[in-house]
Protein backbone atom coordinates (compact mmCIF):
# COMPACT_ATOMS: atom_id res chain seq x y z
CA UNK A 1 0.00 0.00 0.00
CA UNK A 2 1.20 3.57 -0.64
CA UNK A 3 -0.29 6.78 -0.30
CA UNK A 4 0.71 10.05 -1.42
CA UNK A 5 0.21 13.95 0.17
CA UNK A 6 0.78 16.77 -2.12
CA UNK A 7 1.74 20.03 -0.69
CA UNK A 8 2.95 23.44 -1.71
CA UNK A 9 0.47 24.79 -4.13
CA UNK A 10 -0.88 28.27 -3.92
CA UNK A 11 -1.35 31.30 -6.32
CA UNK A 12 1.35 32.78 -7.57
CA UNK A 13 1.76 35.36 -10.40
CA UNK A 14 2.60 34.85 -14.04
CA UNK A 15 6.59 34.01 -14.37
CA UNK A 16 6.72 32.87 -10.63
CA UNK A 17 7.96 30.04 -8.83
CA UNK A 18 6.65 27.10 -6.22
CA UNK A 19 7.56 24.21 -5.37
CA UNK A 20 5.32 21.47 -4.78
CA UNK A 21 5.95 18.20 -2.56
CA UNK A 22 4.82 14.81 -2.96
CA UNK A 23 5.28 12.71 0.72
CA UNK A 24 5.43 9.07 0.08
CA UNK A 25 4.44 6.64 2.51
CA UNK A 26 5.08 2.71 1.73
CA UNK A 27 5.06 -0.13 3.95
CA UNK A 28 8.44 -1.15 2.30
CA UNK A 29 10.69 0.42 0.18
CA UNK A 30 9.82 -1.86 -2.84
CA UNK A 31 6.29 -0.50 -2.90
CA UNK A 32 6.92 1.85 -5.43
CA UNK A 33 9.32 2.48 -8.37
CA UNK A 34 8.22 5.66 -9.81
CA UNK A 35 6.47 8.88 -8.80
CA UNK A 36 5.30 11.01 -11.05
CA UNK A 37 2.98 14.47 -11.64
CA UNK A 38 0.28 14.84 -13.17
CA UNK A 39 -2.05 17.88 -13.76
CA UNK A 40 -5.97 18.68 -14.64
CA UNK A 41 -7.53 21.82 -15.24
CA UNK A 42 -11.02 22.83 -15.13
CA UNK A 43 -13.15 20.86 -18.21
CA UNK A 44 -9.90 19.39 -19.42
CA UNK A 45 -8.39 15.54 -19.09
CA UNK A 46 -5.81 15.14 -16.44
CA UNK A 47 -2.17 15.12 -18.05
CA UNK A 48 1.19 13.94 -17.37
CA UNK A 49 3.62 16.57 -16.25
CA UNK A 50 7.11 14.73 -14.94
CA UNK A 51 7.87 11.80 -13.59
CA UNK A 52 11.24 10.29 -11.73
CA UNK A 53 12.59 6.68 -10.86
CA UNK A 54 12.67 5.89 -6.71
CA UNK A 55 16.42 4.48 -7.95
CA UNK A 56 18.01 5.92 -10.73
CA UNK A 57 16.67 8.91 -10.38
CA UNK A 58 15.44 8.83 -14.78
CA UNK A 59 13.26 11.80 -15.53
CA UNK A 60 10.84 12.19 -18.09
CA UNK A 61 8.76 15.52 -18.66
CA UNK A 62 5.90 16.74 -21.06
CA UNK A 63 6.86 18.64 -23.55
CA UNK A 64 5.58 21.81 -22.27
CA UNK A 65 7.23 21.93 -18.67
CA UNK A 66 10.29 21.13 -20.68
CA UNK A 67 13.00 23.76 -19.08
CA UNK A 68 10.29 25.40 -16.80
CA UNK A 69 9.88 22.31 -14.35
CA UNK A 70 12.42 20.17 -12.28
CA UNK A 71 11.47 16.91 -10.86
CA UNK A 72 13.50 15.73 -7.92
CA UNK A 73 13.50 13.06 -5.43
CA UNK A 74 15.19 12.89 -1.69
CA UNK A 75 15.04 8.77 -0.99
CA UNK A 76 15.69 9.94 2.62
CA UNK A 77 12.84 12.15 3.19
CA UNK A 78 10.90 9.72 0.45
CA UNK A 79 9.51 12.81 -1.28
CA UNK A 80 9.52 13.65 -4.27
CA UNK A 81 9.64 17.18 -5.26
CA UNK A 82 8.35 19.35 -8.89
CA UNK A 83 10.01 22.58 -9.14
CA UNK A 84 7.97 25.16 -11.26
CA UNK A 85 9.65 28.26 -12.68
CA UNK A 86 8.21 30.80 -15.33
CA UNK A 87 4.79 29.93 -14.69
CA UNK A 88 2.19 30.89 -17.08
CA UNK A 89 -1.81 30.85 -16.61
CA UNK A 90 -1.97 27.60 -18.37
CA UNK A 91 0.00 25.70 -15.69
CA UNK A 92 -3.21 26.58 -13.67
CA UNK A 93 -4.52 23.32 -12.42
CA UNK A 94 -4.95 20.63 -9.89
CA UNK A 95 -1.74 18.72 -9.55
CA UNK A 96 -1.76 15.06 -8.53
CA UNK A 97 1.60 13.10 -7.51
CA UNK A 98 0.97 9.28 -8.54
CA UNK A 99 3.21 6.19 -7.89
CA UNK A 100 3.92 3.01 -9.51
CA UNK A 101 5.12 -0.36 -7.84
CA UNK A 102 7.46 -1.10 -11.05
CA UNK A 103 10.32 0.94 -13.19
CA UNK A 104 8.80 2.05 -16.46
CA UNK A 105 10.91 3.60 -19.42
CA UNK A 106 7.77 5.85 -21.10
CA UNK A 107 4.91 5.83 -18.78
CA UNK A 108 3.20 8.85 -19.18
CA UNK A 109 -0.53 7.54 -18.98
CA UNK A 110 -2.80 7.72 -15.95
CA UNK A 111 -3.74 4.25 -16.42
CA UNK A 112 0.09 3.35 -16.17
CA UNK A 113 -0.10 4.07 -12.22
CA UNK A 114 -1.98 2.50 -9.32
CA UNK A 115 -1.71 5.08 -6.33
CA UNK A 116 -2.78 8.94 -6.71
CA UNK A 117 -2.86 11.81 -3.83
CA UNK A 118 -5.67 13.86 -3.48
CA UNK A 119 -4.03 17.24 -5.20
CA UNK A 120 -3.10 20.45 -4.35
CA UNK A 121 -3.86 23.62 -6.20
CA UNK A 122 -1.45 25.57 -8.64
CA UNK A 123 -3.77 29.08 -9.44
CA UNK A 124 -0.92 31.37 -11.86
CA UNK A 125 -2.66 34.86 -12.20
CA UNK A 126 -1.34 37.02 -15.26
């Protein structure tokens, strides 16, 4: 079992910064692989944002956080962290940290991870 608590979202104005924080609890390490971000806005599907490896620390990001966003992981603190810079009104959303029990190359689909937090809210005024 794992669960996930999301943290650090607030609003924040256009070209800003915050850093959001994803606290993982497992029963063992094993229980998850990956951790990864995901984001919905109002009337839109929830989409993949960045994700990490528990071990080797592999990042993958969407195309448009590419540059802006930094995911990061402390194994100690087992949190992961998703550092957004230049934020623009379209990175307004709910963002959702989700986990995985195995290592994955290319998983960027929500159906390609089993535990989900409840969110926390990114609001980027212009």
């Amino acid at each position: 079992q794992v669960q996930l608590v999301e943290s650090g979202g607030g609003l924040v104005q256009a070209g800003g910064s915050l850093r959001l924080s994803c606290a993982v609890s497992a029963r063992t390490f094993t229980n998850y692989a990956m951790v990864a971000w995901f984001r919905q806005a109002p009337g839109k599907e929830r989409e993949f944002v960045a994700a990490i490896s528990r071990s080797i620390g592999m990042t993958l990001y969407a195309e448009s956080v590419k540059g802006r966003f930094t995911i990061s992981r402390d194994n100690a603190k087992n949190t992961v962290y998703l550092q957004t810079n230049i934020l623009k009104s379209e990175d307004t959303a709910v963002y959702y940290c989700a986990a995985r029990s195995d290592f994955c190359v290319q998983c960027r689909q929500r159906s390609d991870y089993n535990y989900w937090g409840q969110g926390t809210q990114v609001t980027v005024s212009s």
